[in-house]
N, C-alpha and C. Protein backbone atom coordinates (compact mmCIF):
# COMPACT_ATOMS: atom_id res chain seq x y z
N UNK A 1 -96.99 32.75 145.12
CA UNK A 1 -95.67 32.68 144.53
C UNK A 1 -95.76 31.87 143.24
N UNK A 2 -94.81 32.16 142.42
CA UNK A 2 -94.89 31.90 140.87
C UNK A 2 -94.28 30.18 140.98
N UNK A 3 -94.42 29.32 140.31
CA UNK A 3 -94.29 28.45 140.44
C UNK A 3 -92.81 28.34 138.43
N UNK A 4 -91.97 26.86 138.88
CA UNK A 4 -91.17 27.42 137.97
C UNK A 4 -91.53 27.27 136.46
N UNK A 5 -92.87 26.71 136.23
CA UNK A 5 -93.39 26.42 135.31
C UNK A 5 -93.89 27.43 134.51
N UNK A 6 -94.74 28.24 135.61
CA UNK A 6 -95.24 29.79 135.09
C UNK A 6 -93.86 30.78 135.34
N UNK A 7 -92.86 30.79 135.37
CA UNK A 7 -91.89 31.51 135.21
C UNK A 7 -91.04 31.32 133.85
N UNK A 8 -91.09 29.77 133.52
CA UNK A 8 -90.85 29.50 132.04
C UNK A 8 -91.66 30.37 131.58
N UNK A 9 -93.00 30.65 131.86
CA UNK A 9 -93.46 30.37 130.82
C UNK A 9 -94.18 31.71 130.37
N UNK A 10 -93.69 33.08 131.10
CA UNK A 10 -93.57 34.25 131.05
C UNK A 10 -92.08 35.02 130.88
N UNK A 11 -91.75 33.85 131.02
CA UNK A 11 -89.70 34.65 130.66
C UNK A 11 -89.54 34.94 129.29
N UNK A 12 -89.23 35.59 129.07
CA UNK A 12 -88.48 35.77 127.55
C UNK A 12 -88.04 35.07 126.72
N UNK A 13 -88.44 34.68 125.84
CA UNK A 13 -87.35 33.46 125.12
C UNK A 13 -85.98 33.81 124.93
N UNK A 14 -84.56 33.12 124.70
CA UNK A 14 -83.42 33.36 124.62
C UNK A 14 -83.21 33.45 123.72
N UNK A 15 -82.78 34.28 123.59
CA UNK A 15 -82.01 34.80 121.31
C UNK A 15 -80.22 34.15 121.33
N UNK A 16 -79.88 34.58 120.39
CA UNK A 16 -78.81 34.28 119.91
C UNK A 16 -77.78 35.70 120.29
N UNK A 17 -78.29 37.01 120.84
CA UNK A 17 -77.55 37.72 120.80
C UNK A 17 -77.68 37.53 122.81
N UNK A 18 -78.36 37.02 123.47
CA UNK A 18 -78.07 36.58 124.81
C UNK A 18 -77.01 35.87 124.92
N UNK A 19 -76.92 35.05 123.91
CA UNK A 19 -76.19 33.74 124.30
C UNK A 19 -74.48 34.29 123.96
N UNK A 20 -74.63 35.20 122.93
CA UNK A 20 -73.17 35.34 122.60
C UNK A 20 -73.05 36.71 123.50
N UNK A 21 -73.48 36.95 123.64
CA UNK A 21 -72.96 37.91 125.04
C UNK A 21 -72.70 37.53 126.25
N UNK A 22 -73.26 36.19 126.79
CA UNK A 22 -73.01 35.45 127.82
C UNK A 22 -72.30 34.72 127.79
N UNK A 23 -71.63 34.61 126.73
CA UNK A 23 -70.44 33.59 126.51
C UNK A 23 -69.15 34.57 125.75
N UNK A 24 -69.08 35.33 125.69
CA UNK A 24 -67.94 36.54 125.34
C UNK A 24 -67.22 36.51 125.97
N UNK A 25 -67.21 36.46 127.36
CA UNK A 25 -65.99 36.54 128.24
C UNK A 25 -65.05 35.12 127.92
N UNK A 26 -65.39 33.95 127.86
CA UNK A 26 -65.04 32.40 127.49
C UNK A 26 -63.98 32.59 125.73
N UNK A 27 -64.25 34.22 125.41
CA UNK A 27 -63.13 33.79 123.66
C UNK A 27 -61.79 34.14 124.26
N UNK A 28 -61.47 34.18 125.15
CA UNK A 28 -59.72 34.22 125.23
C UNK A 28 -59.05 32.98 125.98
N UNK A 29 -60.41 31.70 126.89
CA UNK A 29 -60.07 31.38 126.69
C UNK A 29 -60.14 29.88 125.55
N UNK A 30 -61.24 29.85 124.46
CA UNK A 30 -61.66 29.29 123.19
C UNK A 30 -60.72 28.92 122.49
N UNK A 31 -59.63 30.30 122.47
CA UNK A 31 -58.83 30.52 121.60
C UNK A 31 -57.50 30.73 122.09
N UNK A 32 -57.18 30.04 123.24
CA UNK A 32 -56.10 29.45 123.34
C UNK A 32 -55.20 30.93 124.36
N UNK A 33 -55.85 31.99 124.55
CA UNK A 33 -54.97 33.03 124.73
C UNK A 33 -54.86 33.67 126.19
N UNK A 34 -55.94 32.43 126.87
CA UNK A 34 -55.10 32.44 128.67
C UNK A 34 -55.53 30.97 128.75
N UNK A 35 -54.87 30.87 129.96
CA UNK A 35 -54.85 29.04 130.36
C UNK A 35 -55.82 28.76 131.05
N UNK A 36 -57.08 29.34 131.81
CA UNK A 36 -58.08 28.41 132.25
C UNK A 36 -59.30 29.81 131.86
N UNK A 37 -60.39 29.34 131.98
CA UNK A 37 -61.87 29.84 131.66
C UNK A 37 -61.66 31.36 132.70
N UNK A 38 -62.56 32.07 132.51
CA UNK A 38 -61.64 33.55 133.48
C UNK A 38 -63.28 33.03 134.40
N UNK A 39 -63.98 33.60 135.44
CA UNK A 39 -64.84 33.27 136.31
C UNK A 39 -65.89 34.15 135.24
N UNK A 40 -65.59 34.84 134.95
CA UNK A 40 -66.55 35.61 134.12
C UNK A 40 -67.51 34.91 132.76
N UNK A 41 -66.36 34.13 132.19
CA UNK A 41 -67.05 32.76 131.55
C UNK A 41 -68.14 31.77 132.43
N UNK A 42 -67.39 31.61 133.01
CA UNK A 42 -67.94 30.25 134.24
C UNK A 42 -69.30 31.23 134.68
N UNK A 43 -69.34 32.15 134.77
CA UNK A 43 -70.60 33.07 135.39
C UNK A 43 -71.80 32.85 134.20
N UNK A 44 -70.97 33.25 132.65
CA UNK A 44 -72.20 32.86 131.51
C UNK A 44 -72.28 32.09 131.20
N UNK A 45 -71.58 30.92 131.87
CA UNK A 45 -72.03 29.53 131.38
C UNK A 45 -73.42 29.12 131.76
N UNK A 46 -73.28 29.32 133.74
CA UNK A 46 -74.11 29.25 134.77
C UNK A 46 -75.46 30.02 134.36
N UNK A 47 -75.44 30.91 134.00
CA UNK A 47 -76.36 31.85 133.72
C UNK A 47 -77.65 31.08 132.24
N UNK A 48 -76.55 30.52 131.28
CA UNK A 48 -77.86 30.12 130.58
C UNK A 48 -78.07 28.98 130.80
N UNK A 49 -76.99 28.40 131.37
CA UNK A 49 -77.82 26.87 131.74
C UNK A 49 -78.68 27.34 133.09
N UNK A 50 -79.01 27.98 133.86
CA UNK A 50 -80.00 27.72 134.61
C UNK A 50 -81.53 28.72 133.88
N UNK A 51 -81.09 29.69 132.64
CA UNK A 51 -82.60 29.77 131.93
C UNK A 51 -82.83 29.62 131.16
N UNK A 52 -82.78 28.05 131.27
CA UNK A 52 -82.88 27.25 130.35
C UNK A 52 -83.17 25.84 130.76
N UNK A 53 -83.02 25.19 131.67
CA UNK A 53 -83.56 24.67 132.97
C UNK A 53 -84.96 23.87 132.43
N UNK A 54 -85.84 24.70 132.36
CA UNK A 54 -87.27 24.68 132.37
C UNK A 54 -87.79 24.39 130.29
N UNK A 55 -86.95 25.10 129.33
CA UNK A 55 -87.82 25.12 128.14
C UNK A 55 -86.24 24.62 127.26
N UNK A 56 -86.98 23.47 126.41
CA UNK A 56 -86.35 22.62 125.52
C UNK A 56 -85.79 23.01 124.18
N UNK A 57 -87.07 24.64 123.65
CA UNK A 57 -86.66 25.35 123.02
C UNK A 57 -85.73 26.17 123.11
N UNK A 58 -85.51 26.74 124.59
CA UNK A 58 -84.30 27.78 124.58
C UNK A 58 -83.09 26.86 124.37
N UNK A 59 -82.73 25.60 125.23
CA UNK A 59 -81.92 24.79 125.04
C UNK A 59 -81.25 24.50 123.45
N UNK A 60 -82.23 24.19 122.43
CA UNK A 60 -81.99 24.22 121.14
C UNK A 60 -81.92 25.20 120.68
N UNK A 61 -82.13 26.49 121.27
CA UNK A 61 -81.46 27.78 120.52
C UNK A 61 -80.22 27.97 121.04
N UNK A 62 -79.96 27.85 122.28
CA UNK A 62 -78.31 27.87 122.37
C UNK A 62 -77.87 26.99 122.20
N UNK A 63 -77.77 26.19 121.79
CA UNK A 63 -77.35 25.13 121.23
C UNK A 63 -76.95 25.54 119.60
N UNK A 64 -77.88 26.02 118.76
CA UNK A 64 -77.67 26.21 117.46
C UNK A 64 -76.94 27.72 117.90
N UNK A 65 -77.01 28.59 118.48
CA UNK A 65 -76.22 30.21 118.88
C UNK A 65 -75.07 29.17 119.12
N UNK A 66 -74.69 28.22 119.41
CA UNK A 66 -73.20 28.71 120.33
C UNK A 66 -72.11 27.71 118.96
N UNK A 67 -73.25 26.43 118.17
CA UNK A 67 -72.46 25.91 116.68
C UNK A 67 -72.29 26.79 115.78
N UNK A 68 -73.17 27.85 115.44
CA UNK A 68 -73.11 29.28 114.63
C UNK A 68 -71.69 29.82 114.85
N UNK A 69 -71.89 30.00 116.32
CA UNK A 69 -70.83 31.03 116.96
C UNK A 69 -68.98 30.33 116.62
N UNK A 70 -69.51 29.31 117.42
CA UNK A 70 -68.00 28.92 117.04
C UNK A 70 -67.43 28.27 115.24
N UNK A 71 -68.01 28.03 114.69
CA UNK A 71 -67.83 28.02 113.21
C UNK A 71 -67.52 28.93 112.79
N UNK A 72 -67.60 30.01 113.43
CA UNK A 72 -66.77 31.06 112.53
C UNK A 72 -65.88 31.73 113.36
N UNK A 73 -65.57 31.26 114.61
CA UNK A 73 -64.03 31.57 115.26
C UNK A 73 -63.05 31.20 114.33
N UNK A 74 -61.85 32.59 114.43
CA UNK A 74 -60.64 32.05 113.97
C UNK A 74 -59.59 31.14 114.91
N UNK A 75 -58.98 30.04 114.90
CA UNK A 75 -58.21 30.31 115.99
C UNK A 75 -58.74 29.43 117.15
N UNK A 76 -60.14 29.10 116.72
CA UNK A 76 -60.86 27.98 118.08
C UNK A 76 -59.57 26.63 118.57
N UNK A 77 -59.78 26.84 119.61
CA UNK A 77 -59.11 25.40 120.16
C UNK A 77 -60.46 24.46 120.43
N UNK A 78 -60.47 23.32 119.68
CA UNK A 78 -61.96 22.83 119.86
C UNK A 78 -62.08 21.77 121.00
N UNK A 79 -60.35 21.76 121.52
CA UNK A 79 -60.40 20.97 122.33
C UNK A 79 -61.06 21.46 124.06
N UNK A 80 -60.86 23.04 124.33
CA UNK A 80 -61.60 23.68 124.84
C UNK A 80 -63.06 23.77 124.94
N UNK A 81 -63.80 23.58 123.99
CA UNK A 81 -64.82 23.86 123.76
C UNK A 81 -66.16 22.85 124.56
């Protein structure tokens, strides 16, 4: 069995078009236009924080994907964020 080190370390790295697809469901509520996170958010939240877990680099790519991302929302509630 793969150990989670060698699973880092054959996974895919995470792009910027993962991250904003995993976080798409979370713009209605970003932007103010329902009152709590829908589960579908809460699902891509979960999702890259656990592959991401293991490598420091994917971490700093969503990290820079998700300041990209929201800098150019219209409409962000940043208090959401």
């Amino acid at each position: 069995m793969a150990t989670e080190t060698e699973i880092s370390v054959n996974a895919a790295p995470i792009t910027c078009s993962t991250v904003t697809s995993s976080l798409s469901k979370c713009l209605p509520f970003l932007t103010g236009k329902v009152a709590s996170a829908p589960s579908a958010c809460c699902t891509g939240v979960k999702s890259l924080y656990n592959s991401t877990k293991t490598s420091k680099n994917d971490r700093i790519t969503v990290c820079n994907c998700i300041l990209k991302t929201v800098s150019s929302l219209p409409n962000l509630n940043a208090a959401r964020v």
